[in-house]
N, C-alpha and C. Protein backbone atom coordinates (compact mmCIF):
# COMPACT_ATOMS: atom_id res chain seq x y z
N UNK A 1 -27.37 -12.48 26.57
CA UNK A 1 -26.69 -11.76 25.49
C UNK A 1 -27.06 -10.28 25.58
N UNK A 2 -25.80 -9.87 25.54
CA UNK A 2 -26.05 -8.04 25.85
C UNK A 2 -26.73 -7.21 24.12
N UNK A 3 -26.13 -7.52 23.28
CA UNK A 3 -25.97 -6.70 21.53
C UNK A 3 -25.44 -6.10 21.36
N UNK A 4 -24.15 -5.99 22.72
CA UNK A 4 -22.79 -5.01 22.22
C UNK A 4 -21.93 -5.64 21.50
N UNK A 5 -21.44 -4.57 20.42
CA UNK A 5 -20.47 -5.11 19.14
C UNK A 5 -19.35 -5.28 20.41
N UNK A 6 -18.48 -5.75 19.71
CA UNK A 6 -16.75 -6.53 20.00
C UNK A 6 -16.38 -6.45 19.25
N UNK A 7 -15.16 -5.42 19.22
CA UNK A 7 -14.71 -5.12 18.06
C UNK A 7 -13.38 -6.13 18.63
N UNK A 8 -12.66 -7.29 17.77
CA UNK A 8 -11.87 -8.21 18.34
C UNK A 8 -10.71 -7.82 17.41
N UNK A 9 -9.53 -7.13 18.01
CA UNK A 9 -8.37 -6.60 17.15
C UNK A 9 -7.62 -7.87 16.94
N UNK A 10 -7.01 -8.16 15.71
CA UNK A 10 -5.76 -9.07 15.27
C UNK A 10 -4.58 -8.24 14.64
N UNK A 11 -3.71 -8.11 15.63
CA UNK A 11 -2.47 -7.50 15.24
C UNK A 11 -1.54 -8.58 14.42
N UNK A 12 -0.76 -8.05 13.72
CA UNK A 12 0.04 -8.84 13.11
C UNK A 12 1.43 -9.20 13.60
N UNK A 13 2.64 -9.37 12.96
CA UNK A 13 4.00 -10.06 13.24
C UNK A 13 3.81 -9.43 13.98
N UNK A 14 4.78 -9.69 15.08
CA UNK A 14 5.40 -8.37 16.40
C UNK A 14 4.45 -7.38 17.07
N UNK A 15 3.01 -7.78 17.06
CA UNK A 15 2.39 -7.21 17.60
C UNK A 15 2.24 -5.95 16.78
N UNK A 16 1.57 -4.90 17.90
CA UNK A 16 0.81 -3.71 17.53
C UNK A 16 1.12 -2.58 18.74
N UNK A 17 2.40 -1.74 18.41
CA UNK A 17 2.74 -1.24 19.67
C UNK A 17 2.11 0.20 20.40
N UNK A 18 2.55 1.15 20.98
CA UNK A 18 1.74 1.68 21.87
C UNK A 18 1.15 2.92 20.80
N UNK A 19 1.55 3.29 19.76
CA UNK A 19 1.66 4.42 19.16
C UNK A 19 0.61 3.90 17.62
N UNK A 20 0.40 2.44 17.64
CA UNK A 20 -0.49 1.98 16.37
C UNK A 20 -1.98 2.53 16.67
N UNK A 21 -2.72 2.81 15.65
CA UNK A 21 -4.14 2.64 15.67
C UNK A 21 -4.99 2.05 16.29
N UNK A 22 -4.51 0.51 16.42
CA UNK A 22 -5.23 -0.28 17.07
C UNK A 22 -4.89 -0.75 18.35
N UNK A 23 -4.43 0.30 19.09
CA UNK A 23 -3.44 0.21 19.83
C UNK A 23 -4.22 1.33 20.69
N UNK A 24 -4.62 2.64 20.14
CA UNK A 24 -5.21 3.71 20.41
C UNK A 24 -6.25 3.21 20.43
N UNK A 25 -7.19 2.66 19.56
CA UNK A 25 -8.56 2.20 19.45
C UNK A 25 -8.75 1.61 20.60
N UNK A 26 -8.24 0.78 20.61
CA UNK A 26 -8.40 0.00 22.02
C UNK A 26 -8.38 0.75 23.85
N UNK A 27 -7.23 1.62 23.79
CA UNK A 27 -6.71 2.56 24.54
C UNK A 27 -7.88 3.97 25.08
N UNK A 28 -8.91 4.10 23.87
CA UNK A 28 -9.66 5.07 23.26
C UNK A 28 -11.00 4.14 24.20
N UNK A 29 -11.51 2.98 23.85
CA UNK A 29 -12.92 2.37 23.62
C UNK A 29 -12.19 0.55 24.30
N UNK A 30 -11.80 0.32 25.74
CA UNK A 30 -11.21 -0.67 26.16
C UNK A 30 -12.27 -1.87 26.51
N UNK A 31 -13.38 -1.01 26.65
CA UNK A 31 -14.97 -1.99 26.78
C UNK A 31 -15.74 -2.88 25.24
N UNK A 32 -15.20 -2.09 24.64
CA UNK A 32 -15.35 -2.94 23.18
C UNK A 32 -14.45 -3.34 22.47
N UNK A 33 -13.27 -2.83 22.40
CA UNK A 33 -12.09 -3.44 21.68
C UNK A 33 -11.23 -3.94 22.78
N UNK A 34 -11.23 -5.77 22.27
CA UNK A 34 -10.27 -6.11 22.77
C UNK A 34 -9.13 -6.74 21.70
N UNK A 35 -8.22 -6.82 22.37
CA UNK A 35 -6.87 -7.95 21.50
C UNK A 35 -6.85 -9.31 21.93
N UNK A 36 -6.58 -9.68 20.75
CA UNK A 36 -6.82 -10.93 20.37
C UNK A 36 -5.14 -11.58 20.85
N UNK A 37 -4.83 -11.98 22.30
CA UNK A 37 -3.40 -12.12 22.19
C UNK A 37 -2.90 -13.45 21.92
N UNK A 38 -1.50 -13.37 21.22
CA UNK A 38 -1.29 -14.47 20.96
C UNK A 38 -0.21 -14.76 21.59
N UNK A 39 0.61 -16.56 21.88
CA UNK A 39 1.24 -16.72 22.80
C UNK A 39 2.57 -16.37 22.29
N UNK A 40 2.89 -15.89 21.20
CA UNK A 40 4.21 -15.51 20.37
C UNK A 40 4.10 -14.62 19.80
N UNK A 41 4.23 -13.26 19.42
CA UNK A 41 4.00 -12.31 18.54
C UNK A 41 5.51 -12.57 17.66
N UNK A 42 6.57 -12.91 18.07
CA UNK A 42 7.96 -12.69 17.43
C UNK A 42 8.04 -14.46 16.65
N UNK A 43 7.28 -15.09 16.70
CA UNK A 43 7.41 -16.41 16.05
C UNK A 43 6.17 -17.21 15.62
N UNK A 44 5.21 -16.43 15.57
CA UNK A 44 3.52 -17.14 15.14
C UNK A 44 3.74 -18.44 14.91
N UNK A 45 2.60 -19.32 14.92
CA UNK A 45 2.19 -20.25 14.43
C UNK A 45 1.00 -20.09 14.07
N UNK A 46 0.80 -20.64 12.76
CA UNK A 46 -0.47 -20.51 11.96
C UNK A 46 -1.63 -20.97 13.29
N UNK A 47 -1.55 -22.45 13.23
CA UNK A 47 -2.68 -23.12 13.49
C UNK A 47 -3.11 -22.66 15.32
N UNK A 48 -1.86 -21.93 16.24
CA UNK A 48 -2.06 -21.64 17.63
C UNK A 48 -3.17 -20.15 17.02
N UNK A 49 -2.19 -19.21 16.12
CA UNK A 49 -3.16 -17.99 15.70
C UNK A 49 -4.45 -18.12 15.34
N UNK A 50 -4.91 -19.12 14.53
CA UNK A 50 -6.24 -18.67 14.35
C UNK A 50 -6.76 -19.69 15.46
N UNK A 51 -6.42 -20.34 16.43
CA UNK A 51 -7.27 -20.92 17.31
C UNK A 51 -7.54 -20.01 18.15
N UNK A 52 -6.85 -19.37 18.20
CA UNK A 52 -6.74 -18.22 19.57
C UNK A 52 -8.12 -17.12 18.87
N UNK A 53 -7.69 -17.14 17.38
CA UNK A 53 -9.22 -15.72 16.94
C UNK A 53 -10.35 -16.58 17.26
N UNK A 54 -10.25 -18.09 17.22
CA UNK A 54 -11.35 -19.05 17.28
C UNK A 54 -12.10 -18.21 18.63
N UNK A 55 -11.47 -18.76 19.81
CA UNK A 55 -11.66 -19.46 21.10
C UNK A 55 -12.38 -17.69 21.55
N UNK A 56 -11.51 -16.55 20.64
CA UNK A 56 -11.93 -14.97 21.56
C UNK A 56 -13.19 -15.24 20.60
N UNK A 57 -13.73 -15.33 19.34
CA UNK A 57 -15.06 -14.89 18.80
C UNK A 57 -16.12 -15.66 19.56
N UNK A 58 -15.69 -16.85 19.88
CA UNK A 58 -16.82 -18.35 20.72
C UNK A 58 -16.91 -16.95 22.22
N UNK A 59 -16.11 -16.65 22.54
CA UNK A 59 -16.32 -15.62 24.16
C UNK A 59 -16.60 -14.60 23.78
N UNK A 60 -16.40 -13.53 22.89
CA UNK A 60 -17.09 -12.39 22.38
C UNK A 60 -18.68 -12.43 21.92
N UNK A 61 -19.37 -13.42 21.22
CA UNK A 61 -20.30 -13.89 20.44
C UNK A 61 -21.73 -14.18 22.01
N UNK A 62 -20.78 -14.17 22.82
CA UNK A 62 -21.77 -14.46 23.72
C UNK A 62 -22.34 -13.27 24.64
N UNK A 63 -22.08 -12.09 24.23
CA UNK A 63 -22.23 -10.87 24.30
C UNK A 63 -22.85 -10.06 23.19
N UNK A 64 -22.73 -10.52 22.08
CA UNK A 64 -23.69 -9.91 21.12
C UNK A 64 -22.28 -10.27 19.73
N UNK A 65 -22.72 -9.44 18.72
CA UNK A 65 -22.02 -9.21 17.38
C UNK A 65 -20.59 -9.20 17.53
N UNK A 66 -19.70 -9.74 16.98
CA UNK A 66 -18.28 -9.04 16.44
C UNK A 66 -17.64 -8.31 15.25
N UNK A 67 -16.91 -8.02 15.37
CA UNK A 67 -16.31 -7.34 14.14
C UNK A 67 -14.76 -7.21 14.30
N UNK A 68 -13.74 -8.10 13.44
CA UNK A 68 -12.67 -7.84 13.72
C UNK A 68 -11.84 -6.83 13.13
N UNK A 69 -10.76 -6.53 13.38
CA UNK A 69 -10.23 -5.64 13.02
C UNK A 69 -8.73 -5.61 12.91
N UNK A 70 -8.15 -5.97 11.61
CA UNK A 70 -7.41 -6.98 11.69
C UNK A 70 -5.85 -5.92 11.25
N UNK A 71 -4.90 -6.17 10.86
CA UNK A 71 -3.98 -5.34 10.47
C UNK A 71 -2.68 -6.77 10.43
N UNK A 72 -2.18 -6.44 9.23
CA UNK A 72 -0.56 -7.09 8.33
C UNK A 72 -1.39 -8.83 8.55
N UNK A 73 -0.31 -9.14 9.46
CA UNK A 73 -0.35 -11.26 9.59
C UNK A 73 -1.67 -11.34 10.02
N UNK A 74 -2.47 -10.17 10.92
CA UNK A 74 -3.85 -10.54 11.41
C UNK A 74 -4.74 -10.71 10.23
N UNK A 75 -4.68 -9.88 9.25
CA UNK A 75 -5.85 -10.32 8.21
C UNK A 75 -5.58 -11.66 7.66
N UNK A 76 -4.24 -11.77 7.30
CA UNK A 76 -3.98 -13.57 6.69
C UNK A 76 -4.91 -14.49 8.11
N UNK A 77 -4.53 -13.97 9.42
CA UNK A 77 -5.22 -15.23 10.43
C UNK A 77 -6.58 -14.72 10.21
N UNK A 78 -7.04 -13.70 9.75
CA UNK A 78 -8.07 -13.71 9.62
C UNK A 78 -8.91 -14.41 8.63
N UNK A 79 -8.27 -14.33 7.93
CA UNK A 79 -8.75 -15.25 6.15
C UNK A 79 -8.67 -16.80 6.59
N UNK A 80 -7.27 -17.03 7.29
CA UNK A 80 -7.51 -18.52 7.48
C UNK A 80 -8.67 -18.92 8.65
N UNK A 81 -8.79 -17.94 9.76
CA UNK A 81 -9.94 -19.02 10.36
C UNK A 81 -11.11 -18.68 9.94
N UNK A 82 -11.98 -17.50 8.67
CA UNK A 82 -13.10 -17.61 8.41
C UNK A 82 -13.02 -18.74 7.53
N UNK A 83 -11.94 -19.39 6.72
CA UNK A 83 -11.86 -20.21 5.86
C UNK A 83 -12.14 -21.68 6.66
N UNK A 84 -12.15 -21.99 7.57
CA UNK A 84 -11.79 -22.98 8.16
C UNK A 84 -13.10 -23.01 9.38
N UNK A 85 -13.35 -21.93 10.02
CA UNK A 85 -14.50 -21.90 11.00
C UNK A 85 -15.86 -22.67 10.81
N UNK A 86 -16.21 -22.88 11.46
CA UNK A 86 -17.79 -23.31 11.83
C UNK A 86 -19.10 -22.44 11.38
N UNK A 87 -19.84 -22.59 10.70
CA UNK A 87 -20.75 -21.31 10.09
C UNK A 87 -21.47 -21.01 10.91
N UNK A 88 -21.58 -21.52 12.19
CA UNK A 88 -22.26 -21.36 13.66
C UNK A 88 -21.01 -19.97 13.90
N UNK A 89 -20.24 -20.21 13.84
CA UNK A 89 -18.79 -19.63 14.41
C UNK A 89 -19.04 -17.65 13.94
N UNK A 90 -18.88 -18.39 12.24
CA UNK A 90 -18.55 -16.90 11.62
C UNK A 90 -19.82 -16.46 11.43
N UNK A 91 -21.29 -16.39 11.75
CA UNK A 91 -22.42 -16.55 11.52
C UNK A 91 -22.43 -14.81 12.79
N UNK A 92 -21.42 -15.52 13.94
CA UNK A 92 -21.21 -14.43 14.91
C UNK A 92 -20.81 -12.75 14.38
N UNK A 93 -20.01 -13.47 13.55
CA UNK A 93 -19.39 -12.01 13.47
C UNK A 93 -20.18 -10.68 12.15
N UNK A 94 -19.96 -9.93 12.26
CA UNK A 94 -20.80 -8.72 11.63
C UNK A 94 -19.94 -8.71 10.10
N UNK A 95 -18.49 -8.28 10.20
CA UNK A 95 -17.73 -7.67 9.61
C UNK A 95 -16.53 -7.49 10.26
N UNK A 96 -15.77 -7.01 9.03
CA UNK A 96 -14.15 -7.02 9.66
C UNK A 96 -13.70 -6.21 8.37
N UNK A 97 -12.41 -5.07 9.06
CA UNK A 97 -11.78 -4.28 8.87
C UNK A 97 -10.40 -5.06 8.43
N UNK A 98 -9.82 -4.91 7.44
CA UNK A 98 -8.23 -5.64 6.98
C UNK A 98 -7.73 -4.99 6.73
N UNK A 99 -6.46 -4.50 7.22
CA UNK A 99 -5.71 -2.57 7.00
C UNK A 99 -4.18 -3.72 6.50
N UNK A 100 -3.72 -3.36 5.76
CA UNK A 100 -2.34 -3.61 5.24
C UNK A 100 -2.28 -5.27 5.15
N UNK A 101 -2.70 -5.72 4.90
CA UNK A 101 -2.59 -7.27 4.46
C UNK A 101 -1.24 -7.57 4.23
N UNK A 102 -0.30 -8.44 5.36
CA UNK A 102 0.80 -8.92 4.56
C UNK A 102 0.75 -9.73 3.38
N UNK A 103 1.73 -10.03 2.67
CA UNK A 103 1.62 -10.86 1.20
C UNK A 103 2.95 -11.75 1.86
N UNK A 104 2.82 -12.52 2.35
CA UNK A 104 3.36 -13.70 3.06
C UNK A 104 4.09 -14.41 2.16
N UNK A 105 3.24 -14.42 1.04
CA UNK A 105 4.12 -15.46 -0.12
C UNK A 105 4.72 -14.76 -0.60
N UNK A 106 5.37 -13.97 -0.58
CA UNK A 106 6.04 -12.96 -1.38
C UNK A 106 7.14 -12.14 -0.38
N UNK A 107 7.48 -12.72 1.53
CA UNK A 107 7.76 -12.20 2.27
C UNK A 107 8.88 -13.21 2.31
N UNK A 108 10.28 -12.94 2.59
CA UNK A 108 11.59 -13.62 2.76
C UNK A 108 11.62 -13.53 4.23
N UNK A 109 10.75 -13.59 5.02
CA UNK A 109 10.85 -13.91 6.32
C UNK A 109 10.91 -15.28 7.04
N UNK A 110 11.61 -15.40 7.90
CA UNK A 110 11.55 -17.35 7.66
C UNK A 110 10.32 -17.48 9.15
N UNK A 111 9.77 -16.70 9.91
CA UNK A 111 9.03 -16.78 10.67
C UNK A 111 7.66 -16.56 10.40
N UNK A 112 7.34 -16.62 8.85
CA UNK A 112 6.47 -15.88 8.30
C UNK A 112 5.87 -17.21 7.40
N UNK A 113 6.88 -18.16 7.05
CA UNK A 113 6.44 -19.10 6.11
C UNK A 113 5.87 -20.03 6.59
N UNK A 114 5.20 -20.25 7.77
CA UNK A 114 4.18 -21.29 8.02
C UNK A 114 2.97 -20.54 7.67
N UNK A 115 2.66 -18.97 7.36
CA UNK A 115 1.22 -18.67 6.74
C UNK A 115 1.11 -18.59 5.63
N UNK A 116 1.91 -19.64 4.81
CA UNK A 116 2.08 -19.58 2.92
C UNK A 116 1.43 -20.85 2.72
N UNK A 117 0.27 -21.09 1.92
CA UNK A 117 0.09 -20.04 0.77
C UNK A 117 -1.45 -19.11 1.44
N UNK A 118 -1.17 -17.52 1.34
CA UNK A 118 -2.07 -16.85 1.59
C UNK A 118 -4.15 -17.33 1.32
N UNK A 119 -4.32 -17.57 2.47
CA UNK A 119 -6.43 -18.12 1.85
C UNK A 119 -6.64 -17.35 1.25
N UNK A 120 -7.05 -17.46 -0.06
CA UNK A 120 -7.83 -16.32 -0.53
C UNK A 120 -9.53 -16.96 -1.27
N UNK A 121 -10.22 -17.08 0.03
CA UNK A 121 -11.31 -17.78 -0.02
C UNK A 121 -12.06 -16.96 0.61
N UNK A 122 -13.52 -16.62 -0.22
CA UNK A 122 -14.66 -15.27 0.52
C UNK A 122 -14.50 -15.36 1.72
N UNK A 123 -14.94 -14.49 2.31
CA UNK A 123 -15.37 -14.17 3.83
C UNK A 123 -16.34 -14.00 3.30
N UNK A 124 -17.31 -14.99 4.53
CA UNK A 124 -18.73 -14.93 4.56
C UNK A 124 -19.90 -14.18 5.49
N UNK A 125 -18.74 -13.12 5.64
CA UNK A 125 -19.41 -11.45 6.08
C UNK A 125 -18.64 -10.51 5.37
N UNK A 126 -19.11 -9.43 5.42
CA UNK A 126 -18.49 -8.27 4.59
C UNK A 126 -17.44 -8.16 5.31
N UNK A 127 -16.41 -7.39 4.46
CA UNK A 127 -15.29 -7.35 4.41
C UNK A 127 -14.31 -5.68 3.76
N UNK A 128 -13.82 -5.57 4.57
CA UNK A 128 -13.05 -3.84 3.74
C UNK A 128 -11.52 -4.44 4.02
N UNK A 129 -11.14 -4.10 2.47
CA UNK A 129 -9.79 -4.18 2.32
C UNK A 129 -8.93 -2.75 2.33
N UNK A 130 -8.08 -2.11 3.08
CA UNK A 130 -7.43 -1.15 3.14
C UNK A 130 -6.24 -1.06 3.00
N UNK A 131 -5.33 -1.13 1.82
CA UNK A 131 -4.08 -1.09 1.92
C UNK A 131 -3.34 0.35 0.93
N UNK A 132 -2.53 0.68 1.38
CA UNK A 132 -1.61 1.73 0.63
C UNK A 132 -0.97 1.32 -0.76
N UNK A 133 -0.39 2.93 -1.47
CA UNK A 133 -0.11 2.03 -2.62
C UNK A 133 1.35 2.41 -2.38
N UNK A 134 2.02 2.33 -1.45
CA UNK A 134 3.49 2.27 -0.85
C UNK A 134 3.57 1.19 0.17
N UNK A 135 2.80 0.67 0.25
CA UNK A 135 3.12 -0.92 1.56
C UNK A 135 4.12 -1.69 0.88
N UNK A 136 5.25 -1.74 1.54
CA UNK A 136 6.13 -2.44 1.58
C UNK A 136 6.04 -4.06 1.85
N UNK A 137 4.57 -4.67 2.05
CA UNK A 137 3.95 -5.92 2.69
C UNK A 137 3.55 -6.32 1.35
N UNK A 138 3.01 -5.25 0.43
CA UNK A 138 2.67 -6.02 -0.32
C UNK A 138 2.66 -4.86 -1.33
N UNK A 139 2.05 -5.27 -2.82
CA UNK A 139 1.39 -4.43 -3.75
C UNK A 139 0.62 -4.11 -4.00
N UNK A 140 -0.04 -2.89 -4.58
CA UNK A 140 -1.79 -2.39 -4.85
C UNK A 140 -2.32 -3.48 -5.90
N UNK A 141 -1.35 -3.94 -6.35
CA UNK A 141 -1.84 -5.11 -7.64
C UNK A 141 -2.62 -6.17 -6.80
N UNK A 142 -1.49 -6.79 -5.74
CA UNK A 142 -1.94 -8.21 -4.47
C UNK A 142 -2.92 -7.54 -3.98
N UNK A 143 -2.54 -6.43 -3.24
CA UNK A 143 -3.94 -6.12 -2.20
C UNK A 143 -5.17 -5.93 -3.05
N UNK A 144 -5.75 -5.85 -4.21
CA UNK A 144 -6.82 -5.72 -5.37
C UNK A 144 -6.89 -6.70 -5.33
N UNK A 145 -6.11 -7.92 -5.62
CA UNK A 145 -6.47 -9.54 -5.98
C UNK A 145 -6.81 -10.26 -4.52
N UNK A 146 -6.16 -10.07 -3.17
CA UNK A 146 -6.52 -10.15 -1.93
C UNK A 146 -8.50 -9.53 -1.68
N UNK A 147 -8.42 -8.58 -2.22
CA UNK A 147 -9.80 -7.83 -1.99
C UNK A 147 -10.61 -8.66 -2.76
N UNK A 148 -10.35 -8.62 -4.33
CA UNK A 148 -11.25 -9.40 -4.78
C UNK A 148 -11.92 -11.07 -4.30
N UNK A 149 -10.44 -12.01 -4.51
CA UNK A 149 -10.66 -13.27 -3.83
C UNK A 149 -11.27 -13.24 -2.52
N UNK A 150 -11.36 -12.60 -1.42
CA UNK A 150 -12.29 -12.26 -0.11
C UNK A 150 -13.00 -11.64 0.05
N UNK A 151 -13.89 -11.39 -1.38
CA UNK A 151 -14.98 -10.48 -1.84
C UNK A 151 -15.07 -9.38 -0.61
N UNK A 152 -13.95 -8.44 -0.92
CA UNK A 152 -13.84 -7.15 0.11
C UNK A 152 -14.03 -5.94 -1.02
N UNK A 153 -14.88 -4.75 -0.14
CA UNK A 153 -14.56 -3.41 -0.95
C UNK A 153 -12.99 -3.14 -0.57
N UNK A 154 -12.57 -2.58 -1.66
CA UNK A 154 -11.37 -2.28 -1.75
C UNK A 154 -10.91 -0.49 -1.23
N UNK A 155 -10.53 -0.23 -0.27
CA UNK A 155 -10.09 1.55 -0.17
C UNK A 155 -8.39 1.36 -0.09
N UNK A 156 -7.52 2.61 -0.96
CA UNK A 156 -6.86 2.84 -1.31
C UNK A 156 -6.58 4.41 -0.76
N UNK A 157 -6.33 4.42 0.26
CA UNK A 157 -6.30 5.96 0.71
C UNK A 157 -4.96 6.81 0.04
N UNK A 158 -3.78 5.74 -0.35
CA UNK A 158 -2.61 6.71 -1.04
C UNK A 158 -1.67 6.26 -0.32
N UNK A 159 -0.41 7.08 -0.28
CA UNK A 159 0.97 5.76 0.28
C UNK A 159 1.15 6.83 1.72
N UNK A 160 1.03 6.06 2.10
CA UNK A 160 0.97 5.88 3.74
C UNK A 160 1.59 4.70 4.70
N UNK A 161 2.38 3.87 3.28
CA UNK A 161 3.34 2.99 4.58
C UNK A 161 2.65 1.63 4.55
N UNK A 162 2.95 1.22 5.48
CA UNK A 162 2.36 -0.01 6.14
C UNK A 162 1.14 0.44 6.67
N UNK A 163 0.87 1.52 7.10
CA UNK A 163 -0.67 1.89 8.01
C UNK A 163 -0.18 1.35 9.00
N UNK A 164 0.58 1.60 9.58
CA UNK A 164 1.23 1.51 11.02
C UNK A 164 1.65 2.61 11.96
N UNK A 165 2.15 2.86 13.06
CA UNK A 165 2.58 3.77 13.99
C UNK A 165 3.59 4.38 12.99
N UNK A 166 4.06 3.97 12.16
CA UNK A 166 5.44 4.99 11.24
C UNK A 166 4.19 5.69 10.40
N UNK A 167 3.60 5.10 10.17
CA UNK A 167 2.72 5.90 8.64
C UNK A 167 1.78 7.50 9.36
N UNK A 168 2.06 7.75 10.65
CA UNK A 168 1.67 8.69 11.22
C UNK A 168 0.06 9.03 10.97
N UNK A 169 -0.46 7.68 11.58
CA UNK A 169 -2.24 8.31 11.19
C UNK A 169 -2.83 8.75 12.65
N UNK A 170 -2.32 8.44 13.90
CA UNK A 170 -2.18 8.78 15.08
C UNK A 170 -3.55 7.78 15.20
N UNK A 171 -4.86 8.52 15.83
CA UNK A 171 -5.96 7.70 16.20
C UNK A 171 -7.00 7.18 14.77
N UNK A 172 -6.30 7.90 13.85
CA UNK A 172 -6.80 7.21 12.53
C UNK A 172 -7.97 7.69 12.11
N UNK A 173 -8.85 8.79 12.31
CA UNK A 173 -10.16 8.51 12.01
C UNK A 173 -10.67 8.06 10.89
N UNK A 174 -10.24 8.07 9.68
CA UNK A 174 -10.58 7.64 8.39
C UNK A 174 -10.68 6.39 8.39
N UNK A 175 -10.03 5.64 9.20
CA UNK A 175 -10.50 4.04 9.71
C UNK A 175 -11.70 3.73 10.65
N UNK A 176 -11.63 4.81 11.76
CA UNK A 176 -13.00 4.59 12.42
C UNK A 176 -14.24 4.64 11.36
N UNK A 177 -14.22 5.84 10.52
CA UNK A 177 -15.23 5.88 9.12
C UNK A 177 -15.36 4.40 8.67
N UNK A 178 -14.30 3.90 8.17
CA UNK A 178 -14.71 2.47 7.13
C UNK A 178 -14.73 1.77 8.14
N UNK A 179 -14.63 1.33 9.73
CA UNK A 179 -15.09 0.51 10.64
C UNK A 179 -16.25 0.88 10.89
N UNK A 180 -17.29 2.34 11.08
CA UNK A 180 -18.93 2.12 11.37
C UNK A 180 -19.47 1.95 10.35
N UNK A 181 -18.93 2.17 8.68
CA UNK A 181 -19.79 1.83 7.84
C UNK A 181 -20.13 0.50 7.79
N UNK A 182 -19.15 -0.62 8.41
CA UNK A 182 -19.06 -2.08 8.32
C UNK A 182 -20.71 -2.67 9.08
């Protein structure tokens, strides 16, 4: 075991394209951030998604600490496999970053409704909830009740979108901030 963090990105629906944050992060720091890929970005399945965050933290963990870093459908797969994991499993990981939380139950997407009804069960590592109060994914009301139920600090930086490649944060640093405080 080395004690290098892994920072393990979970992009959401449709991926995370060349111009996202976590996209740059990765692009920026390719020895510690990796993506978490999944075999469908345009049609998820719940139970393939969080096996897949499973199977990268069991191969990350054996290198030292993780910390994921999750963004829209990735924080829901994120909620469902700390909900569901092995305490050997999540015992691995440090912390995790959740930038725009989709609200799934509340999404008229029909590729979207196998992750309903949203976990909203602690994470049993710390946790930062980051969502805008213009996300179109969800509301500052949900993302507060999301934060609370996954006992996350809550940051509210102002309306900025989805926190995506449109919301123009380029390499983001105000996220690198609430990712080393984690």
């Amino acid at each position: 075991m080395t004690d290098r963090t892994t920072y393990l990105v979970l992009p959401g629906y449709q991926n995370s394209g060349p111009e996202h944050w976590q996209t740059r992060w990765e692009a920026a720091d390719p020895e510690t951030f990796r993506r978490v890929e999944q075999a469908d970005w345009d049609h998820p399945d719940r139970t393939d998604w969080v096996a897949r965050v499973d199977a990268a933290v069991a191969a990350a963990a054996a290198d030292g600490p993780v910390v994921l870093v999750a963004h829209s459908l990735g924080c829901v797969t994120a909620a469902d496999w700390a909900a569901g994991a092995s305490a050997g499993r999540t015992a691995a990981v440090r912390g995790a970053l959740l930038v725009a939380p989709a609200d799934v139950d509340h999404a008229d997407i029909p590729e979207l409704l196998g992750f309903r009804p949203v976990t909203l069960e602690r994470f049993p590592f710390p946790t930062v909830v980051v969502s805008s109060t213009d996300d179109p994914w969800i509301t500052p009301e949900r993302a507060r009740e999301f934060a609370w139920a996954w006992g996350s600090r809550y940051v509210e930086p102002g309306a900025y979108g989805h926190l995506n490649a449109d919301s123009g944060l380029g390499d983001w640093p105000e996220g690198r901030k609430l990712l080393a405080e984690l």
